[in-house]
C-alpha atoms as a PDB file:
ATOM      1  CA  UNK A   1       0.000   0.000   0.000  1.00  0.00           C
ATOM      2  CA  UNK A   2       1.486   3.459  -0.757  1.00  0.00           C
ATOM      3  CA  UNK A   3       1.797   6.181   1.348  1.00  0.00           C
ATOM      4  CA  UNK A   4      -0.992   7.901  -0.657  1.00  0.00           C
ATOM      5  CA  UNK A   5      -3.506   5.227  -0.179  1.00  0.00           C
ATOM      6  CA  UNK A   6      -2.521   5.027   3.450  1.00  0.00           C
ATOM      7  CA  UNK A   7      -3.253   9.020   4.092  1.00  0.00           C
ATOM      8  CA  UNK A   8      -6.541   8.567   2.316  1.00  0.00           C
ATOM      9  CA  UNK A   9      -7.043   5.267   4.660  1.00  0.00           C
ATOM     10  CA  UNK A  10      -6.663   7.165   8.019  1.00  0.00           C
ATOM     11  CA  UNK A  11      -8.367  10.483   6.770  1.00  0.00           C
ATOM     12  CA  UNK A  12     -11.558   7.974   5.702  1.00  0.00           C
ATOM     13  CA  UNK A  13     -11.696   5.958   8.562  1.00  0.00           C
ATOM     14  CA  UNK A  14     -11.022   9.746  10.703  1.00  0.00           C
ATOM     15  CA  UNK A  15     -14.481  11.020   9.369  1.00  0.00           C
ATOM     16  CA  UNK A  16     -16.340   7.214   9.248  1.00  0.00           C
ATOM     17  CA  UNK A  17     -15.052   7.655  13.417  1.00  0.00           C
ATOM     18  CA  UNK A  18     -16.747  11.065  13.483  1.00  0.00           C
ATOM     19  CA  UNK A  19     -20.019   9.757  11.363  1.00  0.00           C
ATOM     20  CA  UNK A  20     -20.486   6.648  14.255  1.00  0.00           C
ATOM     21  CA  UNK A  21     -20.368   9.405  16.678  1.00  0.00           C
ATOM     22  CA  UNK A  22     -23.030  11.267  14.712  1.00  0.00           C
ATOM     23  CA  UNK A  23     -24.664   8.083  14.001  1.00  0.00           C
ATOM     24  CA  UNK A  24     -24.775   6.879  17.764  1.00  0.00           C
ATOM     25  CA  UNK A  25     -26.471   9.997  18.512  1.00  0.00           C
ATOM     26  CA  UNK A  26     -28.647  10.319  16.245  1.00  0.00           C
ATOM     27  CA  UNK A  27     -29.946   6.529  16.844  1.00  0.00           C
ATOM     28  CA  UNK A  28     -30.193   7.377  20.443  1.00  0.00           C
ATOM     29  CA  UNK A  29     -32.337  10.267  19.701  1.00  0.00           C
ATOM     30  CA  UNK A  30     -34.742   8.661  17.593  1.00  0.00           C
ATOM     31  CA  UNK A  31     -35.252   5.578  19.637  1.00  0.00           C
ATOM     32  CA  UNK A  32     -35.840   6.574  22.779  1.00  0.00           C
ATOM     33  CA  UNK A  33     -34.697   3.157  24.814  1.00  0.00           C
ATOM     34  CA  UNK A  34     -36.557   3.755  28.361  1.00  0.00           C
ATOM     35  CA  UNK A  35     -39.611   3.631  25.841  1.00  0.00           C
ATOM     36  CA  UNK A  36     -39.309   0.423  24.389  1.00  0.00           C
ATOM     37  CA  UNK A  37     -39.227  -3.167  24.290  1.00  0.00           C
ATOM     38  CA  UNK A  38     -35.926  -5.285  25.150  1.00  0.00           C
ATOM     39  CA  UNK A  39     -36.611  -7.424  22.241  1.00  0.00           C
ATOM     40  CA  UNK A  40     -37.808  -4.153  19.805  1.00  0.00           C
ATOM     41  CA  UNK A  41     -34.174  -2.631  21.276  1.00  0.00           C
ATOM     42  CA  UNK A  42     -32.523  -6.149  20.292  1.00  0.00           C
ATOM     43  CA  UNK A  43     -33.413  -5.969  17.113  1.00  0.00           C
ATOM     44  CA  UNK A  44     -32.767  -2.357  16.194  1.00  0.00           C
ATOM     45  CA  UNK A  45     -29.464  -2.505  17.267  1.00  0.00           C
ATOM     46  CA  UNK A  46     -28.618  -5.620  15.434  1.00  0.00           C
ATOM     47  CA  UNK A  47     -30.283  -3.537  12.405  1.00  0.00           C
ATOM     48  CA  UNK A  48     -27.453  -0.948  13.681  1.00  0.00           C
ATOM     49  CA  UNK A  49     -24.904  -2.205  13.823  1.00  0.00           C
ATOM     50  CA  UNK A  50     -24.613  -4.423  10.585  1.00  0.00           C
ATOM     51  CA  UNK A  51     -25.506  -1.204   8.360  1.00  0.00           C
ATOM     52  CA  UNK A  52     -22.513   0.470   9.834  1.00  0.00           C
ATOM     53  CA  UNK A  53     -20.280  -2.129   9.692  1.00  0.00           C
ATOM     54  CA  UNK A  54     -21.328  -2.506   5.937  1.00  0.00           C
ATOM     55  CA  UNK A  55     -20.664   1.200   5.394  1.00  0.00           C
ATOM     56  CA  UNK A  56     -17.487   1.201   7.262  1.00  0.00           C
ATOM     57  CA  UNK A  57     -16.111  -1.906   4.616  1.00  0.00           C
ATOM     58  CA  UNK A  58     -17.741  -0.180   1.543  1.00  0.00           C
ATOM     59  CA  UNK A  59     -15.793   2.977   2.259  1.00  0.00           C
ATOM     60  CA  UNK A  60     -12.591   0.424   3.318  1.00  0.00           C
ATOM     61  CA  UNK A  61     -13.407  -1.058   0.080  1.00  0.00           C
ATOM     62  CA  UNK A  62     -12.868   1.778  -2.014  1.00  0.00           C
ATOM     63  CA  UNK A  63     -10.190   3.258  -0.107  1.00  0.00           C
ATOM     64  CA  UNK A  64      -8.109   0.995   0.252  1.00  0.00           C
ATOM     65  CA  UNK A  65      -9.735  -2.406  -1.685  1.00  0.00           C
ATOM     66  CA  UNK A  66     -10.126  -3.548   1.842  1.00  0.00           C
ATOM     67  CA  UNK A  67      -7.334  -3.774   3.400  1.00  0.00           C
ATOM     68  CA  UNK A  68      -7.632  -4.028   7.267  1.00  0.00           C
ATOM     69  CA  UNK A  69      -5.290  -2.957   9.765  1.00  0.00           C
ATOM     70  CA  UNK A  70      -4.460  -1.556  13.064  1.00  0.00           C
ATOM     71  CA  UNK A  71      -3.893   1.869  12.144  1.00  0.00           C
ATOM     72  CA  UNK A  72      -7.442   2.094  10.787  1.00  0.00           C
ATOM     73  CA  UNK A  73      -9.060   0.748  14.381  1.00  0.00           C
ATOM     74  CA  UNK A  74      -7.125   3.610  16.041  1.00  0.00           C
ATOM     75  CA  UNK A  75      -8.010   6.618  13.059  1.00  0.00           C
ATOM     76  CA  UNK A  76     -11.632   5.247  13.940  1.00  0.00           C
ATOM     77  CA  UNK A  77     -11.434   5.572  17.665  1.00  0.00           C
ATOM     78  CA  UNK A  78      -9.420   8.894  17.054  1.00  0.00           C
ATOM     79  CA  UNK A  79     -12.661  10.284  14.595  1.00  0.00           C
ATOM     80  CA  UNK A  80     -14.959   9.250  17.052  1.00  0.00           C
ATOM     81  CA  UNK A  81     -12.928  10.801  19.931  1.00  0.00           C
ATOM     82  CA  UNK A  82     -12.634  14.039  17.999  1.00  0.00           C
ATOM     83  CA  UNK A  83     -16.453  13.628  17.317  1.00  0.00           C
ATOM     84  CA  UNK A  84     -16.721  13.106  20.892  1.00  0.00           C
ATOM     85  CA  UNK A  85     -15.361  16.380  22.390  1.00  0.00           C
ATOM     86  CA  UNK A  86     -15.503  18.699  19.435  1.00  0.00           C
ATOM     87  CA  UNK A  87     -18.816  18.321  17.757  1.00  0.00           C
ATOM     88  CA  UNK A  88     -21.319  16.343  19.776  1.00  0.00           C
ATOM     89  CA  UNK A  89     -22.662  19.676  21.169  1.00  0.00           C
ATOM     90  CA  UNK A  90     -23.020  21.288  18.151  1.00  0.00           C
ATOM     91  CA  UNK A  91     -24.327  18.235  16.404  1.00  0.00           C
ATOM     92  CA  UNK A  92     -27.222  17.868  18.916  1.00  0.00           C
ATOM     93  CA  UNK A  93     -28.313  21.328  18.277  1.00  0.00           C
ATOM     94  CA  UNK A  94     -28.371  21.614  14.979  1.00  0.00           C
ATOM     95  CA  UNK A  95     -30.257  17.973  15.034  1.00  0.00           C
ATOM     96  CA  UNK A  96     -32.457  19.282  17.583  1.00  0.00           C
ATOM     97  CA  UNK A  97     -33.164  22.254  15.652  1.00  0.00           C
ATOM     98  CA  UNK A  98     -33.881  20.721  11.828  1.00  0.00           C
ATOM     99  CA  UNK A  99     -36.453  18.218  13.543  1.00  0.00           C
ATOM    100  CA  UNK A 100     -38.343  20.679  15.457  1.00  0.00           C
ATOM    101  CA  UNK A 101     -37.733  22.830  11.636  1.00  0.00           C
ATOM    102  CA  UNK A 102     -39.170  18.963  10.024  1.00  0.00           C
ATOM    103  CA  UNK A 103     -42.183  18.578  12.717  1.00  0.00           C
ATOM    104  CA  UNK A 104     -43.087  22.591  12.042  1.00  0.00           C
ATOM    105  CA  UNK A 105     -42.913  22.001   8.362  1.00  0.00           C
ATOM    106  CA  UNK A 106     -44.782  19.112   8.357  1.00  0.00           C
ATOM    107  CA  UNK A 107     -48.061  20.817  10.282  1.00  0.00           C
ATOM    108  CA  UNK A 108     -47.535  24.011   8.214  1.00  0.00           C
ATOM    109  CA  UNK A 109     -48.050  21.972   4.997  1.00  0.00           C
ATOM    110  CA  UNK A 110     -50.521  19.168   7.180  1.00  0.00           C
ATOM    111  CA  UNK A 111     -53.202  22.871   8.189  1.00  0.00           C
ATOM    112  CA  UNK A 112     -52.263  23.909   4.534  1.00  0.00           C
ATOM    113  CA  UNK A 113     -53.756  20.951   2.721  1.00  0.00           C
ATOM    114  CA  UNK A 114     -56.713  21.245   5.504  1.00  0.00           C
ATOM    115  CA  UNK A 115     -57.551  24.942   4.655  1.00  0.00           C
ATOM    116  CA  UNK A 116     -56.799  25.016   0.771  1.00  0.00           C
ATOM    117  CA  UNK A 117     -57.836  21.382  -0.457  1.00  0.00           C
ATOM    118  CA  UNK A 118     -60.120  19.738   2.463  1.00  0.00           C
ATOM    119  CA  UNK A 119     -62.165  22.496   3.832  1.00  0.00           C
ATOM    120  CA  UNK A 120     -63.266  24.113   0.464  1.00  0.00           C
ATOM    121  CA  UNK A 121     -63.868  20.238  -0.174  1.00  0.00           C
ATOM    122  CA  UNK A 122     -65.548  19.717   2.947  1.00  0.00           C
ATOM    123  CA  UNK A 123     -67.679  22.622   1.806  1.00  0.00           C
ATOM    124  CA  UNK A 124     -68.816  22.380  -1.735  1.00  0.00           C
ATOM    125  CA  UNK A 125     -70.345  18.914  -0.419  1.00  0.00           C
ATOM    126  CA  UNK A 126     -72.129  20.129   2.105  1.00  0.00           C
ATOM    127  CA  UNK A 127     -73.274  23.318   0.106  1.00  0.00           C
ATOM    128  CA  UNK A 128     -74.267  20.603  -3.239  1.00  0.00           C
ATOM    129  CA  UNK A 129     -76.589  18.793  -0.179  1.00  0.00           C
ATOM    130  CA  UNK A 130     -77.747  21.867   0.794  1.00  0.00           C
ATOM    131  CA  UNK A 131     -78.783  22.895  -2.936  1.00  0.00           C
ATOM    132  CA  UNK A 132     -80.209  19.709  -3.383  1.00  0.00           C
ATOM    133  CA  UNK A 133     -82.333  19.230  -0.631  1.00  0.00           C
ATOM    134  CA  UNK A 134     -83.327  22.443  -1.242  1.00  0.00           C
ATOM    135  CA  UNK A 135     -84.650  21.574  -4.903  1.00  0.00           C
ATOM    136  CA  UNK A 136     -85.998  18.626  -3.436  1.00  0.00           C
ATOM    137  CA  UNK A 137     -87.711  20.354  -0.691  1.00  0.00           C
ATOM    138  CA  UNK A 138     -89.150  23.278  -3.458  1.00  0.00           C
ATOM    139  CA  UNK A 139     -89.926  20.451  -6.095  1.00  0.00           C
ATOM    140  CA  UNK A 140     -92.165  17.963  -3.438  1.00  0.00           C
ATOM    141  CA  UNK A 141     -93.864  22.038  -2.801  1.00  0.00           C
ATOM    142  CA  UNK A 142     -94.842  21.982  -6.338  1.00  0.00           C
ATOM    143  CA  UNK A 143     -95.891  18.889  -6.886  1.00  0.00           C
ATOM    144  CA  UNK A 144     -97.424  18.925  -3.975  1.00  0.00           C
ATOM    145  CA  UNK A 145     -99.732  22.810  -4.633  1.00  0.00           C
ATOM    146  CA  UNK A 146    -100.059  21.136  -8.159  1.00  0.00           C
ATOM    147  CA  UNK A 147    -101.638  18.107  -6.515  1.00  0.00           C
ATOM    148  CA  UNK A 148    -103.906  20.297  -4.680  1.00  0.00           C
ATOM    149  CA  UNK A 149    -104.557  22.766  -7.866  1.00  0.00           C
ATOM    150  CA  UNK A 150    -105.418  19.813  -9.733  1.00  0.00           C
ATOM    151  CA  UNK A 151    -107.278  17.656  -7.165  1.00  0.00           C
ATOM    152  CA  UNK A 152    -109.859  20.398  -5.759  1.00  0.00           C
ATOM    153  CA  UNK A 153    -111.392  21.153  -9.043  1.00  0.00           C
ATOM    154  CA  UNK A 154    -112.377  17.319 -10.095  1.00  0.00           C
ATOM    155  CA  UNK A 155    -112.889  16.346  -6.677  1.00  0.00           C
ATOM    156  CA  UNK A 156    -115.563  19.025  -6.640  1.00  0.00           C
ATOM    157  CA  UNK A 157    -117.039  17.574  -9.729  1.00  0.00           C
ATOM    158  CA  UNK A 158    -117.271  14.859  -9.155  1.00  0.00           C
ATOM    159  CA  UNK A 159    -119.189  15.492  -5.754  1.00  0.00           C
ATOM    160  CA  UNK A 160    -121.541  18.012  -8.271  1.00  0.00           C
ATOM    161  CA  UNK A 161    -121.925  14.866 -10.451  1.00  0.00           C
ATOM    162  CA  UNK A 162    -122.418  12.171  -7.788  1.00  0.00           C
ATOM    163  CA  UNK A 163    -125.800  14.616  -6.711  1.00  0.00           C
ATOM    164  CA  UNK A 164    -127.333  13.818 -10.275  1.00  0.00           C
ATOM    165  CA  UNK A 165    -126.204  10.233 -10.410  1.00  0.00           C
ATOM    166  CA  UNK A 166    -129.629   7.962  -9.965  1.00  0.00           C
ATOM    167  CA  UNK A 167    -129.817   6.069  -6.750  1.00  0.00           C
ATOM    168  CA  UNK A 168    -129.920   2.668  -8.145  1.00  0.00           C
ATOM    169  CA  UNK A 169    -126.481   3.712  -9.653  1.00  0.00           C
ATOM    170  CA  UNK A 170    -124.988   4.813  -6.304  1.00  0.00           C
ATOM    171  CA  UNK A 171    -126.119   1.888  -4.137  1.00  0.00           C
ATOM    172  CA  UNK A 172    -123.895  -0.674  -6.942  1.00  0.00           C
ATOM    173  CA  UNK A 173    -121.171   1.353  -6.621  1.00  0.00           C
ATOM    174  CA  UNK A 174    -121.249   1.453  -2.970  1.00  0.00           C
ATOM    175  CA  UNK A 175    -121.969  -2.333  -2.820  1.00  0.00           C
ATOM    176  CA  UNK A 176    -118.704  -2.629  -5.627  1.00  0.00           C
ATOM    177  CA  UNK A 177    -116.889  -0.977  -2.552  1.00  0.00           C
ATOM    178  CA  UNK A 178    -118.050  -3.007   0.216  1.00  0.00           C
ATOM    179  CA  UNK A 179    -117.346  -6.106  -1.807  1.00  0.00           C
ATOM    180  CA  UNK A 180    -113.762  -4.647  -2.558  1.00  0.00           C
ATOM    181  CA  UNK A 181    -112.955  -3.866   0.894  1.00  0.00           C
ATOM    182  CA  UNK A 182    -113.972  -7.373   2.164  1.00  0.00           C
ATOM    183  CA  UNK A 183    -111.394  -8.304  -0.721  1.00  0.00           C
ATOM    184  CA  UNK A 184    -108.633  -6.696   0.425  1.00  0.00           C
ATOM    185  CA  UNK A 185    -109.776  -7.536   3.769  1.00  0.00           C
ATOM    186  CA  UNK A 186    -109.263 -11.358   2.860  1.00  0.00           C
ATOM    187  CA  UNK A 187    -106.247 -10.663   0.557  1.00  0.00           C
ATOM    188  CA  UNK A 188    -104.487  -9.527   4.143  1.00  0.00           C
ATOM    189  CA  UNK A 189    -105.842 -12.255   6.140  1.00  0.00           C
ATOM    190  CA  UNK A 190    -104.722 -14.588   4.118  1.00  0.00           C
ATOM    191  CA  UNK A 191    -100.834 -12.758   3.411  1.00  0.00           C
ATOM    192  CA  UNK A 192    -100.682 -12.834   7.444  1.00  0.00           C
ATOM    193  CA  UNK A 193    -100.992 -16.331   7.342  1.00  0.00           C
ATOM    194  CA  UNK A 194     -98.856 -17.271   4.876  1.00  0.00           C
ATOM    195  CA  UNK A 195     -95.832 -15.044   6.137  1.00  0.00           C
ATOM    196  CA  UNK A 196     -96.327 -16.719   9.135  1.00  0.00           C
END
Protein backbone atom coordinates (compact mmCIF):
# COMPACT_ATOMS: atom_id res chain seq x y z
CA UNK A 1 0.00 0.00 0.00
CA UNK A 2 1.49 3.46 -0.76
CA UNK A 3 1.80 6.18 1.35
CA UNK A 4 -0.99 7.90 -0.66
CA UNK A 5 -3.51 5.23 -0.18
CA UNK A 6 -2.52 5.03 3.45
CA UNK A 7 -3.25 9.02 4.09
CA UNK A 8 -6.54 8.57 2.32
CA UNK A 9 -7.04 5.27 4.66
CA UNK A 10 -6.66 7.17 8.02
CA UNK A 11 -8.37 10.48 6.77
CA UNK A 12 -11.56 7.97 5.70
CA UNK A 13 -11.70 5.96 8.56
CA UNK A 14 -11.02 9.75 10.70
CA UNK A 15 -14.48 11.02 9.37
CA UNK A 16 -16.34 7.21 9.25
CA UNK A 17 -15.05 7.66 13.42
CA UNK A 18 -16.75 11.07 13.48
CA UNK A 19 -20.02 9.76 11.36
CA UNK A 20 -20.49 6.65 14.25
CA UNK A 21 -20.37 9.41 16.68
CA UNK A 22 -23.03 11.27 14.71
CA UNK A 23 -24.66 8.08 14.00
CA UNK A 24 -24.77 6.88 17.76
CA UNK A 25 -26.47 10.00 18.51
CA UNK A 26 -28.65 10.32 16.25
CA UNK A 27 -29.95 6.53 16.84
CA UNK A 28 -30.19 7.38 20.44
CA UNK A 29 -32.34 10.27 19.70
CA UNK A 30 -34.74 8.66 17.59
CA UNK A 31 -35.25 5.58 19.64
CA UNK A 32 -35.84 6.57 22.78
CA UNK A 33 -34.70 3.16 24.81
CA UNK A 34 -36.56 3.75 28.36
CA UNK A 35 -39.61 3.63 25.84
CA UNK A 36 -39.31 0.42 24.39
CA UNK A 37 -39.23 -3.17 24.29
CA UNK A 38 -35.93 -5.29 25.15
CA UNK A 39 -36.61 -7.42 22.24
CA UNK A 40 -37.81 -4.15 19.80
CA UNK A 41 -34.17 -2.63 21.28
CA UNK A 42 -32.52 -6.15 20.29
CA UNK A 43 -33.41 -5.97 17.11
CA UNK A 44 -32.77 -2.36 16.19
CA UNK A 45 -29.46 -2.50 17.27
CA UNK A 46 -28.62 -5.62 15.43
CA UNK A 47 -30.28 -3.54 12.40
CA UNK A 48 -27.45 -0.95 13.68
CA UNK A 49 -24.90 -2.21 13.82
CA UNK A 50 -24.61 -4.42 10.58
CA UNK A 51 -25.51 -1.20 8.36
CA UNK A 52 -22.51 0.47 9.83
CA UNK A 53 -20.28 -2.13 9.69
CA UNK A 54 -21.33 -2.51 5.94
CA UNK A 55 -20.66 1.20 5.39
CA UNK A 56 -17.49 1.20 7.26
CA UNK A 57 -16.11 -1.91 4.62
CA UNK A 58 -17.74 -0.18 1.54
CA UNK A 59 -15.79 2.98 2.26
CA UNK A 60 -12.59 0.42 3.32
CA UNK A 61 -13.41 -1.06 0.08
CA UNK A 62 -12.87 1.78 -2.01
CA UNK A 63 -10.19 3.26 -0.11
CA UNK A 64 -8.11 1.00 0.25
CA UNK A 65 -9.73 -2.41 -1.69
CA UNK A 66 -10.13 -3.55 1.84
CA UNK A 67 -7.33 -3.77 3.40
CA UNK A 68 -7.63 -4.03 7.27
CA UNK A 69 -5.29 -2.96 9.77
CA UNK A 70 -4.46 -1.56 13.06
CA UNK A 71 -3.89 1.87 12.14
CA UNK A 72 -7.44 2.09 10.79
CA UNK A 73 -9.06 0.75 14.38
CA UNK A 74 -7.13 3.61 16.04
CA UNK A 75 -8.01 6.62 13.06
CA UNK A 76 -11.63 5.25 13.94
CA UNK A 77 -11.43 5.57 17.66
CA UNK A 78 -9.42 8.89 17.05
CA UNK A 79 -12.66 10.28 14.59
CA UNK A 80 -14.96 9.25 17.05
CA UNK A 81 -12.93 10.80 19.93
CA UNK A 82 -12.63 14.04 18.00
CA UNK A 83 -16.45 13.63 17.32
CA UNK A 84 -16.72 13.11 20.89
CA UNK A 85 -15.36 16.38 22.39
CA UNK A 86 -15.50 18.70 19.43
CA UNK A 87 -18.82 18.32 17.76
CA UNK A 88 -21.32 16.34 19.78
CA UNK A 89 -22.66 19.68 21.17
CA UNK A 90 -23.02 21.29 18.15
CA UNK A 91 -24.33 18.24 16.40
CA UNK A 92 -27.22 17.87 18.92
CA UNK A 93 -28.31 21.33 18.28
CA UNK A 94 -28.37 21.61 14.98
CA UNK A 95 -30.26 17.97 15.03
CA UNK A 96 -32.46 19.28 17.58
CA UNK A 97 -33.16 22.25 15.65
CA UNK A 98 -33.88 20.72 11.83
CA UNK A 99 -36.45 18.22 13.54
CA UNK A 100 -38.34 20.68 15.46
CA UNK A 101 -37.73 22.83 11.64
CA UNK A 102 -39.17 18.96 10.02
CA UNK A 103 -42.18 18.58 12.72
CA UNK A 104 -43.09 22.59 12.04
CA UNK A 105 -42.91 22.00 8.36
CA UNK A 106 -44.78 19.11 8.36
CA UNK A 107 -48.06 20.82 10.28
CA UNK A 108 -47.54 24.01 8.21
CA UNK A 109 -48.05 21.97 5.00
CA UNK A 110 -50.52 19.17 7.18
CA UNK A 111 -53.20 22.87 8.19
CA UNK A 112 -52.26 23.91 4.53
CA UNK A 113 -53.76 20.95 2.72
CA UNK A 114 -56.71 21.24 5.50
CA UNK A 115 -57.55 24.94 4.65
CA UNK A 116 -56.80 25.02 0.77
CA UNK A 117 -57.84 21.38 -0.46
CA UNK A 118 -60.12 19.74 2.46
CA UNK A 119 -62.17 22.50 3.83
CA UNK A 120 -63.27 24.11 0.46
CA UNK A 121 -63.87 20.24 -0.17
CA UNK A 122 -65.55 19.72 2.95
CA UNK A 123 -67.68 22.62 1.81
CA UNK A 124 -68.82 22.38 -1.73
CA UNK A 125 -70.34 18.91 -0.42
CA UNK A 126 -72.13 20.13 2.10
CA UNK A 127 -73.27 23.32 0.11
CA UNK A 128 -74.27 20.60 -3.24
CA UNK A 129 -76.59 18.79 -0.18
CA UNK A 130 -77.75 21.87 0.79
CA UNK A 131 -78.78 22.90 -2.94
CA UNK A 132 -80.21 19.71 -3.38
CA UNK A 133 -82.33 19.23 -0.63
CA UNK A 134 -83.33 22.44 -1.24
CA UNK A 135 -84.65 21.57 -4.90
CA UNK A 136 -86.00 18.63 -3.44
CA UNK A 137 -87.71 20.35 -0.69
CA UNK A 138 -89.15 23.28 -3.46
CA UNK A 139 -89.93 20.45 -6.09
CA UNK A 140 -92.17 17.96 -3.44
CA UNK A 141 -93.86 22.04 -2.80
CA UNK A 142 -94.84 21.98 -6.34
CA UNK A 143 -95.89 18.89 -6.89
CA UNK A 144 -97.42 18.92 -3.98
CA UNK A 145 -99.73 22.81 -4.63
CA UNK A 146 -100.06 21.14 -8.16
CA UNK A 147 -101.64 18.11 -6.51
CA UNK A 148 -103.91 20.30 -4.68
CA UNK A 149 -104.56 22.77 -7.87
CA UNK A 150 -105.42 19.81 -9.73
CA UNK A 151 -107.28 17.66 -7.17
CA UNK A 152 -109.86 20.40 -5.76
CA UNK A 153 -111.39 21.15 -9.04
CA UNK A 154 -112.38 17.32 -10.10
CA UNK A 155 -112.89 16.35 -6.68
CA UNK A 156 -115.56 19.03 -6.64
CA UNK A 157 -117.04 17.57 -9.73
CA UNK A 158 -117.27 14.86 -9.15
CA UNK A 159 -119.19 15.49 -5.75
CA UNK A 160 -121.54 18.01 -8.27
CA UNK A 161 -121.93 14.87 -10.45
CA UNK A 162 -122.42 12.17 -7.79
CA UNK A 163 -125.80 14.62 -6.71
CA UNK A 164 -127.33 13.82 -10.27
CA UNK A 165 -126.20 10.23 -10.41
CA UNK A 166 -129.63 7.96 -9.97
CA UNK A 167 -129.82 6.07 -6.75
CA UNK A 168 -129.92 2.67 -8.14
CA UNK A 169 -126.48 3.71 -9.65
CA UNK A 170 -124.99 4.81 -6.30
CA UNK A 171 -126.12 1.89 -4.14
CA UNK A 172 -123.89 -0.67 -6.94
CA UNK A 173 -121.17 1.35 -6.62
CA UNK A 174 -121.25 1.45 -2.97
CA UNK A 175 -121.97 -2.33 -2.82
CA UNK A 176 -118.70 -2.63 -5.63
CA UNK A 177 -116.89 -0.98 -2.55
CA UNK A 178 -118.05 -3.01 0.22
CA UNK A 179 -117.35 -6.11 -1.81
CA UNK A 180 -113.76 -4.65 -2.56
CA UNK A 181 -112.95 -3.87 0.89
CA UNK A 182 -113.97 -7.37 2.16
CA UNK A 183 -111.39 -8.30 -0.72
CA UNK A 184 -108.63 -6.70 0.43
CA UNK A 185 -109.78 -7.54 3.77
CA UNK A 186 -109.26 -11.36 2.86
CA UNK A 187 -106.25 -10.66 0.56
CA UNK A 188 -104.49 -9.53 4.14
CA UNK A 189 -105.84 -12.25 6.14
CA UNK A 190 -104.72 -14.59 4.12
CA UNK A 191 -100.83 -12.76 3.41
CA UNK A 192 -100.68 -12.83 7.44
CA UNK A 193 -100.99 -16.33 7.34
CA UNK A 194 -98.86 -17.27 4.88
CA UNK A 195 -95.83 -15.04 6.14
CA UNK A 196 -96.33 -16.72 9.14
Amino acid sequence: MSLTIQLNTMIAMVIMGAWLGAALDTYGRFLKRPKRATWFLFINDILFWMVQALLFFYVLLLVNEGQLRFYIILAILCGYAAYQSLFKNIYLKVLELLIKSSIWTYRFVYRLIIILVVQPIKGLIQLLIVLILFIGNVLWKILKLTFLIVYTPIKWIFQVLWRFVPQKVKIFFISMAGILVRKKNTIVKWWKKFRE
